[in-house]
PDB file of N, CA and C in Angstrom:
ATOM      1  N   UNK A   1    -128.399  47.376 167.179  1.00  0.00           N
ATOM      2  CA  UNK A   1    -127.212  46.557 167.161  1.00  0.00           C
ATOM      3  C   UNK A   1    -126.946  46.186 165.701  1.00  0.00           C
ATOM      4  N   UNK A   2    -125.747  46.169 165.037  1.00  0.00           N
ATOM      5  CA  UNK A   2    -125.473  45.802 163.908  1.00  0.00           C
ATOM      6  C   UNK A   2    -125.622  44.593 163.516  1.00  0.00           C
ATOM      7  N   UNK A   3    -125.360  44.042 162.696  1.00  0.00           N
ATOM      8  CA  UNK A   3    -125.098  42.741 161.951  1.00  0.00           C
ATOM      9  C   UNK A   3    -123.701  42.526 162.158  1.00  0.00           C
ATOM     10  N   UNK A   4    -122.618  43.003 161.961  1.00  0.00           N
ATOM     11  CA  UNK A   4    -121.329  42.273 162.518  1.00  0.00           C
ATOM     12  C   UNK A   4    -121.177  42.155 164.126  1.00  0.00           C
ATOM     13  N   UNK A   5    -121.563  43.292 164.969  1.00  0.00           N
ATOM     14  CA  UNK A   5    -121.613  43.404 166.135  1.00  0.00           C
ATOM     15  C   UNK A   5    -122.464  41.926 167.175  1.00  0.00           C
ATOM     16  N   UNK A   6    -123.165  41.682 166.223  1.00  0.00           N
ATOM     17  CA  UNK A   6    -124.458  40.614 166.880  1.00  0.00           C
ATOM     18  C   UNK A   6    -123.872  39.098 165.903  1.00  0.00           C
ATOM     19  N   UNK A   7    -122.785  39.040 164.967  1.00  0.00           N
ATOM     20  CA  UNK A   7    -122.217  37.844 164.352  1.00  0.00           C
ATOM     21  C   UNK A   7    -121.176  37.914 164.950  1.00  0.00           C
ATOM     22  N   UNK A   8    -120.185  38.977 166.145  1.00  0.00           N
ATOM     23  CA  UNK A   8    -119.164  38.502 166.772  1.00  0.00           C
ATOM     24  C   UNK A   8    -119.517  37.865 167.980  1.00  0.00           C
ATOM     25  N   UNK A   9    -120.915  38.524 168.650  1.00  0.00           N
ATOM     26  CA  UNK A   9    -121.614  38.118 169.801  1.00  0.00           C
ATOM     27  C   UNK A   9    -121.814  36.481 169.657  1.00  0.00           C
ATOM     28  N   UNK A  10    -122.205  36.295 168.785  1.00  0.00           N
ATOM     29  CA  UNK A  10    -122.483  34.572 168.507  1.00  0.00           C
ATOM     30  C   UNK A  10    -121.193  34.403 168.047  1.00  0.00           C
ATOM     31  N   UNK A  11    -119.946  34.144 167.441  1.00  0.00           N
ATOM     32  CA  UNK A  11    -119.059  33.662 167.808  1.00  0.00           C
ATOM     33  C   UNK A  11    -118.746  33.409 168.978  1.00  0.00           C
ATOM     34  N   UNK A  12    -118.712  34.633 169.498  1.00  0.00           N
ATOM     35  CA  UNK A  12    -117.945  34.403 171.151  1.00  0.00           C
ATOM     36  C   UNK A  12    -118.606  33.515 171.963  1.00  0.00           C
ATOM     37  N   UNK A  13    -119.872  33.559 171.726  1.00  0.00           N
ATOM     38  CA  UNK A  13    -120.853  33.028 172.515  1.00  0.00           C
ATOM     39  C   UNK A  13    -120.670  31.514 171.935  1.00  0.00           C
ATOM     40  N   UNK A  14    -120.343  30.826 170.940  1.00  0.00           N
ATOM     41  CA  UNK A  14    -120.702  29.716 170.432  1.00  0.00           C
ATOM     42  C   UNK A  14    -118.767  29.463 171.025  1.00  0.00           C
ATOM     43  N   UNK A  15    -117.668  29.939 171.149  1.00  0.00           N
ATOM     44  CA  UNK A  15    -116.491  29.322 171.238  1.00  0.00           C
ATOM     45  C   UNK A  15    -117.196  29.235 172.753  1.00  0.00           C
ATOM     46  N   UNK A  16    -117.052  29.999 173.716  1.00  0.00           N
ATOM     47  CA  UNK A  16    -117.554  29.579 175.153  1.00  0.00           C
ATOM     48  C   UNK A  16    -118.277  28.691 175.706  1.00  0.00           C
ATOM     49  N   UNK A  17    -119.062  28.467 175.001  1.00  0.00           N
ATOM     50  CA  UNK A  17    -120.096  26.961 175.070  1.00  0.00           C
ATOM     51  C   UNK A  17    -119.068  26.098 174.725  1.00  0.00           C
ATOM     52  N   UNK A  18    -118.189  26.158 173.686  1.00  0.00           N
ATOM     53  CA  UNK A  18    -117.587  24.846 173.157  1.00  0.00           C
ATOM     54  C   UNK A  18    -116.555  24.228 174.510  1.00  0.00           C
ATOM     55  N   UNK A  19    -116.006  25.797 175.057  1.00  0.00           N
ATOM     56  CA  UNK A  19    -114.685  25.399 175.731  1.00  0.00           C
ATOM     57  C   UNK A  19    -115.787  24.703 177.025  1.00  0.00           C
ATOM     58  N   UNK A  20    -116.988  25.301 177.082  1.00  0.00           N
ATOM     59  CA  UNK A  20    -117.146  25.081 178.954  1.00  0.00           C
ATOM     60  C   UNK A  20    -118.172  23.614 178.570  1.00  0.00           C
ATOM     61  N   UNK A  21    -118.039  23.357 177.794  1.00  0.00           N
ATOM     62  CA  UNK A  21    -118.374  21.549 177.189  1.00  0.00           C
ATOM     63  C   UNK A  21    -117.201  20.639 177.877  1.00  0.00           C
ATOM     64  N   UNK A  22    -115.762  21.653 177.000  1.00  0.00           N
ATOM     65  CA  UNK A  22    -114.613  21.332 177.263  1.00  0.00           C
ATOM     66  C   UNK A  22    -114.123  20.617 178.846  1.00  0.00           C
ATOM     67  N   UNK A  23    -114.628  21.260 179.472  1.00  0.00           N
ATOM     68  CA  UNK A  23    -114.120  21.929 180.488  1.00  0.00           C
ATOM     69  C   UNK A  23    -114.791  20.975 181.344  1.00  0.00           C
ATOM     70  N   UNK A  24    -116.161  20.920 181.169  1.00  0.00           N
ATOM     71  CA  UNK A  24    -117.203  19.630 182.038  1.00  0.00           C
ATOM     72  C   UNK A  24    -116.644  18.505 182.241  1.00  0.00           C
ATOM     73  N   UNK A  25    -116.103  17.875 180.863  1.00  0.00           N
ATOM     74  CA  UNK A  25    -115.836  17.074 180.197  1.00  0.00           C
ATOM     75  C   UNK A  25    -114.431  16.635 181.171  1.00  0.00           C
ATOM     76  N   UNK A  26    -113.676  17.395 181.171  1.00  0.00           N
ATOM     77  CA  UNK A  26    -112.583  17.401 182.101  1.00  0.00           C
ATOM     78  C   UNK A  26    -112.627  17.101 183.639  1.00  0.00           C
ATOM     79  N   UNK A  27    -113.785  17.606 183.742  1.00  0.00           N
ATOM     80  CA  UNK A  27    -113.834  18.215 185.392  1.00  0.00           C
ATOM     81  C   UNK A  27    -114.780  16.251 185.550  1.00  0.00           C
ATOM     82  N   UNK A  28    -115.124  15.687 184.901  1.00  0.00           N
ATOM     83  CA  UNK A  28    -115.955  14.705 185.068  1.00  0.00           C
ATOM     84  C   UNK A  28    -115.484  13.607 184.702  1.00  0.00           C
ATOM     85  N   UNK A  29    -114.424  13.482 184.276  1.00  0.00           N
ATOM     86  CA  UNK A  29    -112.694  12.261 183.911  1.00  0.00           C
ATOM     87  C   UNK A  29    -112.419  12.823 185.444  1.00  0.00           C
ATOM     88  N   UNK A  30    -112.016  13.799 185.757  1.00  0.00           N
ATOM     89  CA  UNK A  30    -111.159  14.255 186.555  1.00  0.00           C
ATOM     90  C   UNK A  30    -111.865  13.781 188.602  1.00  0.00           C
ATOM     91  N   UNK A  31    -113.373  13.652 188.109  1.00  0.00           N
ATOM     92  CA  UNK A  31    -113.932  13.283 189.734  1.00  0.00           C
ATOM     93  C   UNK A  31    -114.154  11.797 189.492  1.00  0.00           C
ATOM     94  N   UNK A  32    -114.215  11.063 188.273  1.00  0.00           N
ATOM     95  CA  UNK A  32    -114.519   9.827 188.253  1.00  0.00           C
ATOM     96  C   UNK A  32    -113.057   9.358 188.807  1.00  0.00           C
ATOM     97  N   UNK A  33    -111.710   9.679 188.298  1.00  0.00           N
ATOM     98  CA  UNK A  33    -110.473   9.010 188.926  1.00  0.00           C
ATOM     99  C   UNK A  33    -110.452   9.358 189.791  1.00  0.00           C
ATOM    100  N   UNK A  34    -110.709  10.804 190.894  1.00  0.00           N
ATOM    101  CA  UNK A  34    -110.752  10.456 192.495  1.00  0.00           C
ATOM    102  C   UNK A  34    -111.577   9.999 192.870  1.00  0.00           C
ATOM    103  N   UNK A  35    -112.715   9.258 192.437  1.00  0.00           N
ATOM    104  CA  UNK A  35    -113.334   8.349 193.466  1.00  0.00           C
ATOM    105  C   UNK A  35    -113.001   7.338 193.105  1.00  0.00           C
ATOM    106  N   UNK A  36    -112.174   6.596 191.845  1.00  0.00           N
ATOM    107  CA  UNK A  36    -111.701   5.393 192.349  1.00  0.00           C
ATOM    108  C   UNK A  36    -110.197   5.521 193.181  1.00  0.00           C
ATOM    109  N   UNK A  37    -109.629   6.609 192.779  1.00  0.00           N
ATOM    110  CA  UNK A  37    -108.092   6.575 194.171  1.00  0.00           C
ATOM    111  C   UNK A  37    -108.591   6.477 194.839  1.00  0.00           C
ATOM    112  N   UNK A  38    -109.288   7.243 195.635  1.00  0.00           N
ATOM    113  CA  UNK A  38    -110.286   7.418 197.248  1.00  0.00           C
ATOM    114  C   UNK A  38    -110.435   5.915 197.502  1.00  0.00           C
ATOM    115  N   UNK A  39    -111.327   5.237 196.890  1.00  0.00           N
ATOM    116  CA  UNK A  39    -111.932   3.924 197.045  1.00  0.00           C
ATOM    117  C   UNK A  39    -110.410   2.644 197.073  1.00  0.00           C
ATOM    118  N   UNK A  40    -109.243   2.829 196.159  1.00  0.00           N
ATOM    119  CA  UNK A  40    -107.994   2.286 196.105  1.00  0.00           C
ATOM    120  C   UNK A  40    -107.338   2.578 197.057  1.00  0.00           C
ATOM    121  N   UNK A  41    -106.889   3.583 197.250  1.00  0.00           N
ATOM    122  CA  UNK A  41    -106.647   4.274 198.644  1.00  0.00           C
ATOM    123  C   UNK A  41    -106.828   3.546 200.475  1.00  0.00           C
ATOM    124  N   UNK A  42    -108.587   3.410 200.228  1.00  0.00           N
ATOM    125  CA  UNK A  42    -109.557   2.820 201.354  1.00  0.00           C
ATOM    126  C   UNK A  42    -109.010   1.669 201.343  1.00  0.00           C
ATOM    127  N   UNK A  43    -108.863   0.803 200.083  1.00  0.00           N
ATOM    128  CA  UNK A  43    -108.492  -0.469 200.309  1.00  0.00           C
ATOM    129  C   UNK A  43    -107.003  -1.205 200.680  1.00  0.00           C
ATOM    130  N   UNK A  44    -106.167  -0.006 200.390  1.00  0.00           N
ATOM    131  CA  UNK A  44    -105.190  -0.376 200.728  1.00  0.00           C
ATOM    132  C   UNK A  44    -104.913  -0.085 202.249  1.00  0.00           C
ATOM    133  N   UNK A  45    -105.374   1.052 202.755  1.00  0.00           N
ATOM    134  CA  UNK A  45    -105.186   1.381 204.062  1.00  0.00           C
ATOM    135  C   UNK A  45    -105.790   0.258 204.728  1.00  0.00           C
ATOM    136  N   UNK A  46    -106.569  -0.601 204.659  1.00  0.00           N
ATOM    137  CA  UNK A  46    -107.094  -1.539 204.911  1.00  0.00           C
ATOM    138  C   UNK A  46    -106.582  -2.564 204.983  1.00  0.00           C
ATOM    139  N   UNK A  47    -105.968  -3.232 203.987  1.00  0.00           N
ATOM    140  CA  UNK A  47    -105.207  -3.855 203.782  1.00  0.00           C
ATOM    141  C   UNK A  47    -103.915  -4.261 204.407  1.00  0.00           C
ATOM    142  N   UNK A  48    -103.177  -2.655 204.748  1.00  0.00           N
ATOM    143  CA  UNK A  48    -101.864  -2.727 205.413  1.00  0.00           C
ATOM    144  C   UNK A  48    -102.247  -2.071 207.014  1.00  0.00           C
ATOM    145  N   UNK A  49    -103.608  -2.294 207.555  1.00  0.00           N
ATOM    146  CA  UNK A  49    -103.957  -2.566 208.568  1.00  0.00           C
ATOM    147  C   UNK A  49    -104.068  -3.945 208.908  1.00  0.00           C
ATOM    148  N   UNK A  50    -104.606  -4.737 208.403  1.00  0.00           N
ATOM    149  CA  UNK A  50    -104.729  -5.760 208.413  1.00  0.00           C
ATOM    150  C   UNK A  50    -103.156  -6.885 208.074  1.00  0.00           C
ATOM    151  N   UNK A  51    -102.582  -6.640 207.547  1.00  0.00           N
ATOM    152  CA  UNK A  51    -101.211  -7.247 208.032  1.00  0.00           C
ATOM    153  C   UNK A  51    -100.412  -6.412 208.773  1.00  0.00           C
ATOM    154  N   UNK A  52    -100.595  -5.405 209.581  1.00  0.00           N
ATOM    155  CA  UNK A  52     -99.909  -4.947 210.726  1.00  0.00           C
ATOM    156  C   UNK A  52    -100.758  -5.591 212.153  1.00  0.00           C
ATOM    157  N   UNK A  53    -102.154  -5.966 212.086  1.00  0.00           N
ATOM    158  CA  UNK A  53    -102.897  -6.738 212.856  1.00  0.00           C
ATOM    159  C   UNK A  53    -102.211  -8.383 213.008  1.00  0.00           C
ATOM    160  N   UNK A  54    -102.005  -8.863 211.759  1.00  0.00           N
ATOM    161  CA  UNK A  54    -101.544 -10.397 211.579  1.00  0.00           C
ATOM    162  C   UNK A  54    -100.280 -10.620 211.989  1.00  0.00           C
ATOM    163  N   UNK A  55     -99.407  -9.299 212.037  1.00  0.00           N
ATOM    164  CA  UNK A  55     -97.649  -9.648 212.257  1.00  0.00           C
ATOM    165  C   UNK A  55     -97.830 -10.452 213.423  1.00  0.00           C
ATOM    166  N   UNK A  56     -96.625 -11.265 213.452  1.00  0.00           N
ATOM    167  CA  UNK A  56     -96.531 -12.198 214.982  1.00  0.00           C
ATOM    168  C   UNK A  56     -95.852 -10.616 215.879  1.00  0.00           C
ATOM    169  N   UNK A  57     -95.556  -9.767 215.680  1.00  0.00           N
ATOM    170  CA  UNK A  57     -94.511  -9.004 216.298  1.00  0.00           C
ATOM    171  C   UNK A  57     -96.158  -8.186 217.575  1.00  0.00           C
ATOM    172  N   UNK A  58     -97.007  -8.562 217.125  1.00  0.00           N
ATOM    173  CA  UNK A  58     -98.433  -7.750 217.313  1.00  0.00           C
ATOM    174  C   UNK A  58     -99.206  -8.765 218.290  1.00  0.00           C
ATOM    175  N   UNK A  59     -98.882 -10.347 218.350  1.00  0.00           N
ATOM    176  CA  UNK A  59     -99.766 -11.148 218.728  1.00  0.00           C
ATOM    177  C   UNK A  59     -98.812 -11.713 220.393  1.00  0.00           C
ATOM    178  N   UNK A  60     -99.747 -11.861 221.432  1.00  0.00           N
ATOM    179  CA  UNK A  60     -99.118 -12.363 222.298  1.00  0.00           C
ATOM    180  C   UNK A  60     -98.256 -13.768 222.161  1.00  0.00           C
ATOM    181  N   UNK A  61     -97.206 -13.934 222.965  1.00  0.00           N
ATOM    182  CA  UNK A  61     -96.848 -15.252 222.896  1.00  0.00           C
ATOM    183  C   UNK A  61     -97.933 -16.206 223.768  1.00  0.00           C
ATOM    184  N   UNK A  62     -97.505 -17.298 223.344  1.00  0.00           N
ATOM    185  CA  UNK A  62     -98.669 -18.587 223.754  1.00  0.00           C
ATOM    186  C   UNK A  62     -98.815 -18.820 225.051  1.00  0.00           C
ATOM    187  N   UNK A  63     -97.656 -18.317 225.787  1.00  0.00           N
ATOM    188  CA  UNK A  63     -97.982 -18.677 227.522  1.00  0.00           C
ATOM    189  C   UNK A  63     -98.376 -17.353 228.142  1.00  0.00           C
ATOM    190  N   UNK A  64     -99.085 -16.244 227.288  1.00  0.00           N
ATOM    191  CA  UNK A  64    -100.032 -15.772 227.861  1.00  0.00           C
ATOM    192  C   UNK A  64    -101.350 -15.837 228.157  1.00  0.00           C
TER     193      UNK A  64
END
């Protein structure tokens, strides 16, 4: 193997590492904000369960 042949190999090889750093880096911003939507999400569905539970439109009248 040559000397330029085996100094393009390590280029290539050293940009690919850089991008798939890149790329982790992304992918791991990218699962930390869906588990807090998921978790925001949970709480709101929750939430607008819970005042569809509280409406008077939901609760018997009193002379039942």
């Amino acid at each position: 193997m040559t000397a330029d042949r085996l100094t393009t190999l390590e280029t290539q090889l050293t940009h690919q590492q850089h991008l798939l750093d890149e790329l982790n880096a992304v992918v791991t911003r990218q699962a930390a904000e869906i588990d807090k939507l998921t978790r925001r999400v949970a709480m709101l569905t929750q939430h607008a369960a819970e005042q569809i539970a509280d409406s008077p439109a939901n609760q018997k009248p009193p002379h039942y």
